[in-house]
PDB file of N, CA and C in Angstrom:
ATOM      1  N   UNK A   1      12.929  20.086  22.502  1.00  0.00           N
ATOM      2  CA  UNK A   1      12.025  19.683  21.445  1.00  0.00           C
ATOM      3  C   UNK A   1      12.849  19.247  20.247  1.00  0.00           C
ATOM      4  N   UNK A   2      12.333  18.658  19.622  1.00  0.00           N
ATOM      5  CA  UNK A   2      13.170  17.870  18.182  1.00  0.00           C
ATOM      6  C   UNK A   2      11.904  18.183  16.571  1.00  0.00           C
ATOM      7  N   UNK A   3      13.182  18.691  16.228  1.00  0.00           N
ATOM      8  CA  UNK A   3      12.109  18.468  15.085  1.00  0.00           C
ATOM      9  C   UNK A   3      12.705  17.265  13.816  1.00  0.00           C
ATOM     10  N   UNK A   4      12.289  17.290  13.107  1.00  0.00           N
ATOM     11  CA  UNK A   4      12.223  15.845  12.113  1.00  0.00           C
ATOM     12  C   UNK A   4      11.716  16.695  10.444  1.00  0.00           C
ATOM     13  N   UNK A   5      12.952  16.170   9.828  1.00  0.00           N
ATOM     14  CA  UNK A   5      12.090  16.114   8.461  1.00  0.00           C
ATOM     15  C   UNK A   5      12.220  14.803   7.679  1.00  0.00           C
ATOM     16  N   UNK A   6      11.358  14.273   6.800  1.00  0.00           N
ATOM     17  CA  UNK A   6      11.280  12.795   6.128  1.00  0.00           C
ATOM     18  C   UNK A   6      11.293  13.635   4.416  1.00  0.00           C
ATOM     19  N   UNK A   7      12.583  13.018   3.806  1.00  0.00           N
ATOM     20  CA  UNK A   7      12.742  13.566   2.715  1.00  0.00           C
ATOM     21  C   UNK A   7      11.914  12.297   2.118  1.00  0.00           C
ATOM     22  N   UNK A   8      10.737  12.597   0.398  1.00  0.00           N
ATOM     23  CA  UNK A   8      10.588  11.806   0.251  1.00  0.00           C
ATOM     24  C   UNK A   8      10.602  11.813  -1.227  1.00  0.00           C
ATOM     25  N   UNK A   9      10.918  10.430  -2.278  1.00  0.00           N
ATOM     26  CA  UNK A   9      11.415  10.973  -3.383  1.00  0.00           C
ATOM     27  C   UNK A   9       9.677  11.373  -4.058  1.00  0.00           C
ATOM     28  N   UNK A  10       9.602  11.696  -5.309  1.00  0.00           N
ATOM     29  CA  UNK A  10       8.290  11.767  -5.766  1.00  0.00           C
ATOM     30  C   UNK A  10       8.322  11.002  -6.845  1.00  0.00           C
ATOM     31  N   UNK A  11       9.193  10.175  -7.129  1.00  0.00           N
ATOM     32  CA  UNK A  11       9.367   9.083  -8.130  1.00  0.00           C
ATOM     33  C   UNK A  11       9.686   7.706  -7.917  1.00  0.00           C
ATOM     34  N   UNK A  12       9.441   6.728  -8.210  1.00  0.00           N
ATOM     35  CA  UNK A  12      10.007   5.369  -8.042  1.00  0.00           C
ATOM     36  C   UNK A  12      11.414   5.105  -9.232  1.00  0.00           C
ATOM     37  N   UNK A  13      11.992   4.733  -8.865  1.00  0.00           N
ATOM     38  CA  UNK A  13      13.540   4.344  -8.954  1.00  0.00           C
ATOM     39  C   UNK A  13      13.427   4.285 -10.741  1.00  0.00           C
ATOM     40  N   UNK A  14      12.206   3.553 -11.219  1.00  0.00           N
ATOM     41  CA  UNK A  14      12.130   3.638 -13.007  1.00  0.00           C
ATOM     42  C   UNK A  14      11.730   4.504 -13.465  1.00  0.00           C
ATOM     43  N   UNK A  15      11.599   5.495 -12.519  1.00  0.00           N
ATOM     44  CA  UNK A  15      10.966   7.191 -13.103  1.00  0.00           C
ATOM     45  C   UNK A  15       9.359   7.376 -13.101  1.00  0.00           C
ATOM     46  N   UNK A  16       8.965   6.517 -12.502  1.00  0.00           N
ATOM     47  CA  UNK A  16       6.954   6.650 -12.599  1.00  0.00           C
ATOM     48  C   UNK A  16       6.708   7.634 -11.531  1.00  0.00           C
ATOM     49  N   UNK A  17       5.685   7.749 -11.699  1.00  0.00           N
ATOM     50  CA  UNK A  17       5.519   9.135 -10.536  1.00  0.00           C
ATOM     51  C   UNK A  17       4.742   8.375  -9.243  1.00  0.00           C
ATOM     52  N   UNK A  18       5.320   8.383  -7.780  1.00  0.00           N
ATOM     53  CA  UNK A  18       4.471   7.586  -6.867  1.00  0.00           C
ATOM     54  C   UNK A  18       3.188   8.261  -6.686  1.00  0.00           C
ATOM     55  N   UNK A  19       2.187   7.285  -6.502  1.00  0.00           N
ATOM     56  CA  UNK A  19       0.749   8.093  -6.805  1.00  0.00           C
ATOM     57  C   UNK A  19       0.393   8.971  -5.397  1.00  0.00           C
ATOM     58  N   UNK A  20      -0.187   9.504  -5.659  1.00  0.00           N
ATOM     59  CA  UNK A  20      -0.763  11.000  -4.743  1.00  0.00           C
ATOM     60  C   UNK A  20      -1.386  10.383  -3.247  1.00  0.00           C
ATOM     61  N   UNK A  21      -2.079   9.446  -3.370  1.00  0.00           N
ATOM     62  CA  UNK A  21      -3.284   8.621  -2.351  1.00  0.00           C
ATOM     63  C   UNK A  21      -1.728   8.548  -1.126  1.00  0.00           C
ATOM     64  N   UNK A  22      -0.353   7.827  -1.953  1.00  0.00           N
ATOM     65  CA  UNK A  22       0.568   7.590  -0.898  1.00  0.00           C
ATOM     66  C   UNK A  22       1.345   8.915   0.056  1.00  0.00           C
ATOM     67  N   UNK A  23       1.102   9.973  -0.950  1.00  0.00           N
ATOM     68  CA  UNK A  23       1.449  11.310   0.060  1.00  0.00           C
ATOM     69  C   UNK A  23       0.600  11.617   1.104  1.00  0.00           C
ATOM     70  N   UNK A  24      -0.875  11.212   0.547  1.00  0.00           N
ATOM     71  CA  UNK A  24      -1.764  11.282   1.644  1.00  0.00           C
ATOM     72  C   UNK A  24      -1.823  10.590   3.168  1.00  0.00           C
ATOM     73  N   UNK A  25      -1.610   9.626   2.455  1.00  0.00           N
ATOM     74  CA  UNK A  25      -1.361   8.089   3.424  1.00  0.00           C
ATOM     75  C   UNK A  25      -0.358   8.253   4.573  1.00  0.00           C
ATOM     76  N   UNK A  26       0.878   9.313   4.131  1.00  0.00           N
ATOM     77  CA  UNK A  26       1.895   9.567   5.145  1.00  0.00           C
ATOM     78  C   UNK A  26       1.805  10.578   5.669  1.00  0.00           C
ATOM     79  N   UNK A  27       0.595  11.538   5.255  1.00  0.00           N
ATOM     80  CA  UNK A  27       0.683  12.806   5.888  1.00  0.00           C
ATOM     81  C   UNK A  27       0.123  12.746   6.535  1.00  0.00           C
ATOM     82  N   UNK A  28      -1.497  11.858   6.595  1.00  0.00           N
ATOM     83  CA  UNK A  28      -2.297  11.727   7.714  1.00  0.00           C
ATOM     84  C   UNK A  28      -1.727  10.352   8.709  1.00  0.00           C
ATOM     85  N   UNK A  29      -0.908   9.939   8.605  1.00  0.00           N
ATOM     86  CA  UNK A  29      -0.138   9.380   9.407  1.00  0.00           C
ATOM     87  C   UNK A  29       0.698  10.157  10.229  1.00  0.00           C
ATOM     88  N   UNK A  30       1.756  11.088   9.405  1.00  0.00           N
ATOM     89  CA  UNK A  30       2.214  11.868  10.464  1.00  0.00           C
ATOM     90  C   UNK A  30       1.748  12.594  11.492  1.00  0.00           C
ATOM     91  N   UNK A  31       0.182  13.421  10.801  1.00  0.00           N
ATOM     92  CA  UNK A  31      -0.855  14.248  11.764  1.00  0.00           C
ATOM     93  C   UNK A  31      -1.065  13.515  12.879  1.00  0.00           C
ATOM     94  N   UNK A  32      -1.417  12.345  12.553  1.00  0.00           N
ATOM     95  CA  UNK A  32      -2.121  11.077  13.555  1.00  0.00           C
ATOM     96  C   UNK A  32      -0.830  10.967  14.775  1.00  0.00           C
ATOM     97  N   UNK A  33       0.257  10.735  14.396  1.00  0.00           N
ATOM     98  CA  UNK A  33       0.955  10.706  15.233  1.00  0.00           C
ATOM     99  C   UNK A  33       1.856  11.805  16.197  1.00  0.00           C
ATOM    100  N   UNK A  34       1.742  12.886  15.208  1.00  0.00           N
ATOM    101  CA  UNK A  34       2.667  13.916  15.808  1.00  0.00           C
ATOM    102  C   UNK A  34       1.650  15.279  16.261  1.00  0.00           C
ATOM    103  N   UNK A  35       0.616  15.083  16.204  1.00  0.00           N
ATOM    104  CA  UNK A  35      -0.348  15.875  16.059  1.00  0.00           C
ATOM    105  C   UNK A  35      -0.330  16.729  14.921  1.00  0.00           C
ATOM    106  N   UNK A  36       0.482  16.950  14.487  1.00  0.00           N
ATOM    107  CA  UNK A  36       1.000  18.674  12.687  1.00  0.00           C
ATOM    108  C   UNK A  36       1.939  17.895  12.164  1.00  0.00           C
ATOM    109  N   UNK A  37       1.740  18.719  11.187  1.00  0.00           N
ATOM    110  CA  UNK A  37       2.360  17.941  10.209  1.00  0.00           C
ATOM    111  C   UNK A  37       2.750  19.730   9.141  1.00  0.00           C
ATOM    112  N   UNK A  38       4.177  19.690   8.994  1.00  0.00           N
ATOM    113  CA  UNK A  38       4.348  20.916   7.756  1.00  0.00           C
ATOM    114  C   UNK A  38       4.843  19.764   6.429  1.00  0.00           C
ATOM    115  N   UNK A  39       4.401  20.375   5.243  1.00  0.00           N
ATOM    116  CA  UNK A  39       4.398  19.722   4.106  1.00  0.00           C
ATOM    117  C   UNK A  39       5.175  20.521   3.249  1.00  0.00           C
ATOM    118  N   UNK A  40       6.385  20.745   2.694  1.00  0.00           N
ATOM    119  CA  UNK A  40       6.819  21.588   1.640  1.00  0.00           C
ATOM    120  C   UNK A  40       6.203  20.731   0.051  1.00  0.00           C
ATOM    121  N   UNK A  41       5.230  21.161  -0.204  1.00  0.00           N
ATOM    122  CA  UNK A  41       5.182  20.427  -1.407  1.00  0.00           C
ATOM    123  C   UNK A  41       5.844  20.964  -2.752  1.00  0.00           C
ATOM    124  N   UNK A  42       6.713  21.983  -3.099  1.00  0.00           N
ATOM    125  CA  UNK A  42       8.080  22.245  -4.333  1.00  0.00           C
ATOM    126  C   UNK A  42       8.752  21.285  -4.046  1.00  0.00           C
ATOM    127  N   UNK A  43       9.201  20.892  -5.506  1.00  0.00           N
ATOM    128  CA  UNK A  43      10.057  19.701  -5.473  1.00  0.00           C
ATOM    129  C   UNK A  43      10.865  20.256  -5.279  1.00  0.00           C
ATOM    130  N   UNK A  44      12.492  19.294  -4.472  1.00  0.00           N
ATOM    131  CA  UNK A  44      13.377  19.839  -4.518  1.00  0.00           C
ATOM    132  C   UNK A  44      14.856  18.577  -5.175  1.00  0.00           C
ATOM    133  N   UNK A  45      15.485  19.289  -5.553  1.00  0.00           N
ATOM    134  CA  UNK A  45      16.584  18.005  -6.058  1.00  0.00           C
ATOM    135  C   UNK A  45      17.556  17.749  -5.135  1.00  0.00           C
ATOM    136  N   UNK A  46      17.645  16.333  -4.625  1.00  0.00           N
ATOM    137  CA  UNK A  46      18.839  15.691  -4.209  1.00  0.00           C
ATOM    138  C   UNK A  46      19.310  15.223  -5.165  1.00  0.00           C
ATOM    139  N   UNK A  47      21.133  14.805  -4.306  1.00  0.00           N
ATOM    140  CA  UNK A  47      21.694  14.738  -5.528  1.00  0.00           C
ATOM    141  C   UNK A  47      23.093  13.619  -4.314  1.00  0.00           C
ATOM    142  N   UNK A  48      23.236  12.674  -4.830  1.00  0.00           N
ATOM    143  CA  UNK A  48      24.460  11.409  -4.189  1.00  0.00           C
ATOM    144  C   UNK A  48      25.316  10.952  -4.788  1.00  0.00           C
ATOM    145  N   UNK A  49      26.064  10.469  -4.129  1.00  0.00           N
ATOM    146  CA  UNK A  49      27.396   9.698  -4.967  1.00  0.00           C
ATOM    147  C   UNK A  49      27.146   8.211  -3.998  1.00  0.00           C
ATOM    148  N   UNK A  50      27.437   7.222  -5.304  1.00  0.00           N
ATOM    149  CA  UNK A  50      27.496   6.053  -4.581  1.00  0.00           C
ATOM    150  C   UNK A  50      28.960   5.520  -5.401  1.00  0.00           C
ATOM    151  N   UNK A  51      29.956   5.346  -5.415  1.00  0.00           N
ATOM    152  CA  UNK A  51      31.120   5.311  -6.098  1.00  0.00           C
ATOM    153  C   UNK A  51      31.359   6.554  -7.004  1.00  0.00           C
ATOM    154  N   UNK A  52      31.573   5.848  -8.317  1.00  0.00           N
ATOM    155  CA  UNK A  52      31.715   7.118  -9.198  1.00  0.00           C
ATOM    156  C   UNK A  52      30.272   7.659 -10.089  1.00  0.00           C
ATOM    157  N   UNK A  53      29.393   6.749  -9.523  1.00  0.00           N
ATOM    158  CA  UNK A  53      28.024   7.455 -10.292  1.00  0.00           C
ATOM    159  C   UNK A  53      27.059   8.008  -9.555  1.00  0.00           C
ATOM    160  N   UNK A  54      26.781   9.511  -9.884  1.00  0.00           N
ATOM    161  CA  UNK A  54      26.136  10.326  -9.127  1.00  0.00           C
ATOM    162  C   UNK A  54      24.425  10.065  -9.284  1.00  0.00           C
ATOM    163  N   UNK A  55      23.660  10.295  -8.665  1.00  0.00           N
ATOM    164  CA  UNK A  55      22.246   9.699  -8.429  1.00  0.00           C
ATOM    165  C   UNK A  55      21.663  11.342  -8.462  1.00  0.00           C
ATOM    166  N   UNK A  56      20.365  11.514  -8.778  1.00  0.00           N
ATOM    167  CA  UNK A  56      19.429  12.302  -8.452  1.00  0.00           C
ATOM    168  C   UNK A  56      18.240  12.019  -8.200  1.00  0.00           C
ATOM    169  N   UNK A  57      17.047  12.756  -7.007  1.00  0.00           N
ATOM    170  CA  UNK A  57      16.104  12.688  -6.902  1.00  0.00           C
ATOM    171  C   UNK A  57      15.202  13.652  -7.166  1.00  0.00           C
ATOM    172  N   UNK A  58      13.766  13.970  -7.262  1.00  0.00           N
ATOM    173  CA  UNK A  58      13.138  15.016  -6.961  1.00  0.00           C
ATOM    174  C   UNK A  58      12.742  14.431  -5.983  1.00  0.00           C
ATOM    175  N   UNK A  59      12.591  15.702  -4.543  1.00  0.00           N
ATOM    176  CA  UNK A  59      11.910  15.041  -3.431  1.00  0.00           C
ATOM    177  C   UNK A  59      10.716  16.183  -3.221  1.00  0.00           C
ATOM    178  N   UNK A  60       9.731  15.792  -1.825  1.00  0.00           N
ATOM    179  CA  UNK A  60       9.222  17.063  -1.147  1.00  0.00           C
ATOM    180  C   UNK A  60       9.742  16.315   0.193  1.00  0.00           C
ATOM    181  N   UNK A  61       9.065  17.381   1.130  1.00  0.00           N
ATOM    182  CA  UNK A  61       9.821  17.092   2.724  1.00  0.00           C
ATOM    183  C   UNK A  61       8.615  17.646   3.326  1.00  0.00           C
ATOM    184  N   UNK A  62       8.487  16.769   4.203  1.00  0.00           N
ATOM    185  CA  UNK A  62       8.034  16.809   5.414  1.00  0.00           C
ATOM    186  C   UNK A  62       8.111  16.825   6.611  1.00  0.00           C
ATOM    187  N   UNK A  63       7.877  18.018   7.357  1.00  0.00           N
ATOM    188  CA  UNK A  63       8.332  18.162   9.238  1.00  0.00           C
ATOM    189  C   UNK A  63       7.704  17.860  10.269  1.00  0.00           C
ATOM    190  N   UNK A  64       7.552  17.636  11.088  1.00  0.00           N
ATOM    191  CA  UNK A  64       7.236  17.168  12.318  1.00  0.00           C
ATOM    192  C   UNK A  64       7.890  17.614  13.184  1.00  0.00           C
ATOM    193  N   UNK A  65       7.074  18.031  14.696  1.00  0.00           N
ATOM    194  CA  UNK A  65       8.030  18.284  15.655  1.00  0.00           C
ATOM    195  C   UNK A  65       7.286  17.825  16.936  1.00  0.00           C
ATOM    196  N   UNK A  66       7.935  17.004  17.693  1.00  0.00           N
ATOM    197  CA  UNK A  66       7.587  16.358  18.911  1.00  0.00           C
ATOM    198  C   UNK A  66       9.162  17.053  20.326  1.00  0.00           C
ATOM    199  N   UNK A  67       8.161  16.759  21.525  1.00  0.00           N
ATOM    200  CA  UNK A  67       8.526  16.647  22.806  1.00  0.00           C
ATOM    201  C   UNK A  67       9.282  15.199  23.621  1.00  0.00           C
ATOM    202  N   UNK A  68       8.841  14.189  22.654  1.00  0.00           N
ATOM    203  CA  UNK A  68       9.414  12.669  22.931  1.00  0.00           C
ATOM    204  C   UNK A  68      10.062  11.902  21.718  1.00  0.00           C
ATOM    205  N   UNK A  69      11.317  12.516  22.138  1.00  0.00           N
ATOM    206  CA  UNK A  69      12.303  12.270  20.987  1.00  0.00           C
ATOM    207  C   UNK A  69      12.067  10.292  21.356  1.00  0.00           C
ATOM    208  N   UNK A  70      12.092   9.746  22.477  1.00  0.00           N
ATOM    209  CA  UNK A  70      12.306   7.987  22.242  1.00  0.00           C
ATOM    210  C   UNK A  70      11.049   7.980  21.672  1.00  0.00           C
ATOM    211  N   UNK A  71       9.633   8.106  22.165  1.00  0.00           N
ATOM    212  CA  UNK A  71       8.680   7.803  20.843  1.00  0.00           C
ATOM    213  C   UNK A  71       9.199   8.059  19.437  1.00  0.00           C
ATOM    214  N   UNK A  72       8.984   9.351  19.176  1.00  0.00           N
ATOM    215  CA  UNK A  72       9.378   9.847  17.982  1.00  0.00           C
ATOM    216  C   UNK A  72      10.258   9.016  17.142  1.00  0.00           C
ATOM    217  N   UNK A  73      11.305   8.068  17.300  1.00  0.00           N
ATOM    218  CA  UNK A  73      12.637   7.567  17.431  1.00  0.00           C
ATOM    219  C   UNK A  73      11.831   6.345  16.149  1.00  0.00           C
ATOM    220  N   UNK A  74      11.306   6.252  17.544  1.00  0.00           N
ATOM    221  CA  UNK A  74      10.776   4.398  17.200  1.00  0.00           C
ATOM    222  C   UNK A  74       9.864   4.310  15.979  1.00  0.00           C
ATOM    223  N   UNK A  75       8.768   5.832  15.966  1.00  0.00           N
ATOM    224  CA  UNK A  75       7.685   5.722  15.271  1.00  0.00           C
ATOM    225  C   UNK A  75       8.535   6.141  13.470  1.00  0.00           C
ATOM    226  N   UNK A  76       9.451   6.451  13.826  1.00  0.00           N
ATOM    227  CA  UNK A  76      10.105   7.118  12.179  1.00  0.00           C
ATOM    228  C   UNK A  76      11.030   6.156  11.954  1.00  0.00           C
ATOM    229  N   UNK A  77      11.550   5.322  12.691  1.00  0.00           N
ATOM    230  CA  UNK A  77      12.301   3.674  12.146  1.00  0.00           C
ATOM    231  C   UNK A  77      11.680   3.098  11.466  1.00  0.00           C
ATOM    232  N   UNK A  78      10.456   2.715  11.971  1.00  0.00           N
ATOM    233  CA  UNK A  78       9.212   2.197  11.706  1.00  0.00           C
ATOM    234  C   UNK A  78       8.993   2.714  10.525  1.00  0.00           C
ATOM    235  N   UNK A  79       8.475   3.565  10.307  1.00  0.00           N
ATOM    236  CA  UNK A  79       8.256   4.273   8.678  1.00  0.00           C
ATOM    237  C   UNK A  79       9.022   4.409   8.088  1.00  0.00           C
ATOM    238  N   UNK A  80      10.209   4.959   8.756  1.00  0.00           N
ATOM    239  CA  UNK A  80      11.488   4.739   7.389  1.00  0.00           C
ATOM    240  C   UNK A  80      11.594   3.757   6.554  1.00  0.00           C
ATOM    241  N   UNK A  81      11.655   2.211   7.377  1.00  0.00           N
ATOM    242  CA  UNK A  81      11.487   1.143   6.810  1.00  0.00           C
ATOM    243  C   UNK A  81      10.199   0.584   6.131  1.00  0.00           C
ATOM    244  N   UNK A  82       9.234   1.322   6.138  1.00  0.00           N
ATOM    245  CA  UNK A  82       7.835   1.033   5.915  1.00  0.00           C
ATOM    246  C   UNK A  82       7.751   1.657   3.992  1.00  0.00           C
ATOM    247  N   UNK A  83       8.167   2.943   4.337  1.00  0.00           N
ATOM    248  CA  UNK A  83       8.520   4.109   3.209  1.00  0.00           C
ATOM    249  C   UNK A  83       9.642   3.006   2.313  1.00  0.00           C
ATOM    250  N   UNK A  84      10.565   2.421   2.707  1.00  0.00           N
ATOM    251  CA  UNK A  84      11.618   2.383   2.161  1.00  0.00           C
ATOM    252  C   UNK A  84      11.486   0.805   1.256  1.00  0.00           C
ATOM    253  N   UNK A  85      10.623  -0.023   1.595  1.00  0.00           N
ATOM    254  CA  UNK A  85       9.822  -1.079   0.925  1.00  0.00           C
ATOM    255  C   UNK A  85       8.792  -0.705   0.508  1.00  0.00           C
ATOM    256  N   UNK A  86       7.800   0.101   0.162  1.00  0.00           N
ATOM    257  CA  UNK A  86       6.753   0.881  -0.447  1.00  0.00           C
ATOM    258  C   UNK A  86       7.150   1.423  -1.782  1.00  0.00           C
ATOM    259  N   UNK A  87       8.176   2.245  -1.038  1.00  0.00           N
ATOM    260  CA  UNK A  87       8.242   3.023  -2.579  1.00  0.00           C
ATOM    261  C   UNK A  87       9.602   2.574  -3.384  1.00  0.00           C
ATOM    262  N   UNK A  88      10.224   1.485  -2.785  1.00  0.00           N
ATOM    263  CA  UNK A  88      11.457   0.556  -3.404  1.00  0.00           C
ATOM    264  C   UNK A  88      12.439   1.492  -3.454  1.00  0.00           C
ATOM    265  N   UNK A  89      13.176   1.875  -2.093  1.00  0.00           N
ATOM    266  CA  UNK A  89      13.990   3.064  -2.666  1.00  0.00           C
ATOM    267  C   UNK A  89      15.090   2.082  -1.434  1.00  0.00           C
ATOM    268  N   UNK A  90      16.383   2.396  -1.551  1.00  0.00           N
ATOM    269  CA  UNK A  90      17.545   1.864  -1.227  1.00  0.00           C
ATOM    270  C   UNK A  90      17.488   2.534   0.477  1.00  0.00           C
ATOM    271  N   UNK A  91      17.220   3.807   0.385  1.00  0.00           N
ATOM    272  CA  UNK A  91      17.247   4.795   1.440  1.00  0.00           C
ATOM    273  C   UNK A  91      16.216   5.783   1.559  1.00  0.00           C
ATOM    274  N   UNK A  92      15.439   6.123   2.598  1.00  0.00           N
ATOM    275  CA  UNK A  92      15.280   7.201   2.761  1.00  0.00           C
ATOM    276  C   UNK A  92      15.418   8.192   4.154  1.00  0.00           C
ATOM    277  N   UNK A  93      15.590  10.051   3.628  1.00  0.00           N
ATOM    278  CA  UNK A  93      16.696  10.422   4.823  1.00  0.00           C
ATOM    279  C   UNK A  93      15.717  10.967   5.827  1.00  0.00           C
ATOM    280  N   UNK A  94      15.709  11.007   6.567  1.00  0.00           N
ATOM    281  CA  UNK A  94      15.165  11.809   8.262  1.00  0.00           C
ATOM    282  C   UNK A  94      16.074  12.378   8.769  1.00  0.00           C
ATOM    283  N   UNK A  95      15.769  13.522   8.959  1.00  0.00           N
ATOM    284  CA  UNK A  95      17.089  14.384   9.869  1.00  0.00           C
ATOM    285  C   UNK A  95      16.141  14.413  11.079  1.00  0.00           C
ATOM    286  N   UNK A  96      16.780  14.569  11.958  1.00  0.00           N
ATOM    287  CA  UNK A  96      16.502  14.929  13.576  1.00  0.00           C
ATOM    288  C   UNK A  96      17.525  16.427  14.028  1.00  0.00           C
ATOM    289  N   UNK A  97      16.745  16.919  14.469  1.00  0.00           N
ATOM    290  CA  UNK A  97      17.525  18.510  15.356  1.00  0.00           C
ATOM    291  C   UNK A  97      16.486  18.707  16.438  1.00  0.00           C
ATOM    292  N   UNK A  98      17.462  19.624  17.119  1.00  0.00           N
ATOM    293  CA  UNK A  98      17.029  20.290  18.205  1.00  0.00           C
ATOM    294  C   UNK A  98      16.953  21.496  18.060  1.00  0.00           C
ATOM    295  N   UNK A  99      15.299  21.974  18.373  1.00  0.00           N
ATOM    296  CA  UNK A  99      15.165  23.115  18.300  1.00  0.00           C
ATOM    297  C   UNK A  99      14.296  23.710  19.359  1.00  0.00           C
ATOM    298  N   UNK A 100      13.979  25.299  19.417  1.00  0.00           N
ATOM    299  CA  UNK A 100      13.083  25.780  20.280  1.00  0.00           C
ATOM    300  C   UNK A 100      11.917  26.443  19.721  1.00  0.00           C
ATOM    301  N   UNK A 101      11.075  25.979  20.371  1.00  0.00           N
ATOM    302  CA  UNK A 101      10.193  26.828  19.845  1.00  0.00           C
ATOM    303  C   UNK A 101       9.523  28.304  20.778  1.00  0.00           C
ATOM    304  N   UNK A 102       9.434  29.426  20.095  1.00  0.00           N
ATOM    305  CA  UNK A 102       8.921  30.584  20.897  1.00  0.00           C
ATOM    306  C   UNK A 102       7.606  30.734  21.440  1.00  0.00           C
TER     307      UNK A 102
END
């Protein structure tokens, strides 16, 4: 089994706050697709280096966990890039692991 989290920022790049309707929009997307969906909604801070100037975000994160990692694969490319022209952000991260569940 794999699980997935989609870090996502809660701001657009000029500091506005992305509106609420779009957290919705991806959560019942994820449900839709993954059947569950876990939501940490506390912000949390990332923090990057892109040369010598360090970047920060506030994010929340969201998990998912599927049985078909090649679906799964395709359907979070897809949104990564979907997410990543939406909310005008350079990047956004998805981790993938393997885990078990009891």
């Amino acid at each position: 089994m794999k699980e997935y989290d989609i870090f996502v920022p809660l701001s657009y790049n000029n500091g506005t706050a992305i509106e609420g309707r779009k957290f919705q929009q991806l959560q019942q997307s994820l449900l839709d697709e993954f059947g569950g969906v876990t939501y940490f909604p506390q912000a949390n801070q990332g923090y990057w280096k892109l040369g010598d100037v360090t970047y920060r975000d506030e994010i929340v994160i969201y998990r998912v966990l599927s049985s078909d990692a090649r679906r799964s694969k395709r359907f979070l490319r897809n949104l990564k890039e979907s997410l990543k022209a939406e909310l005008g952000q350079e990047e956004i991260l998805i981790v993938e692991r393997d885990v078990d569940a009891l």
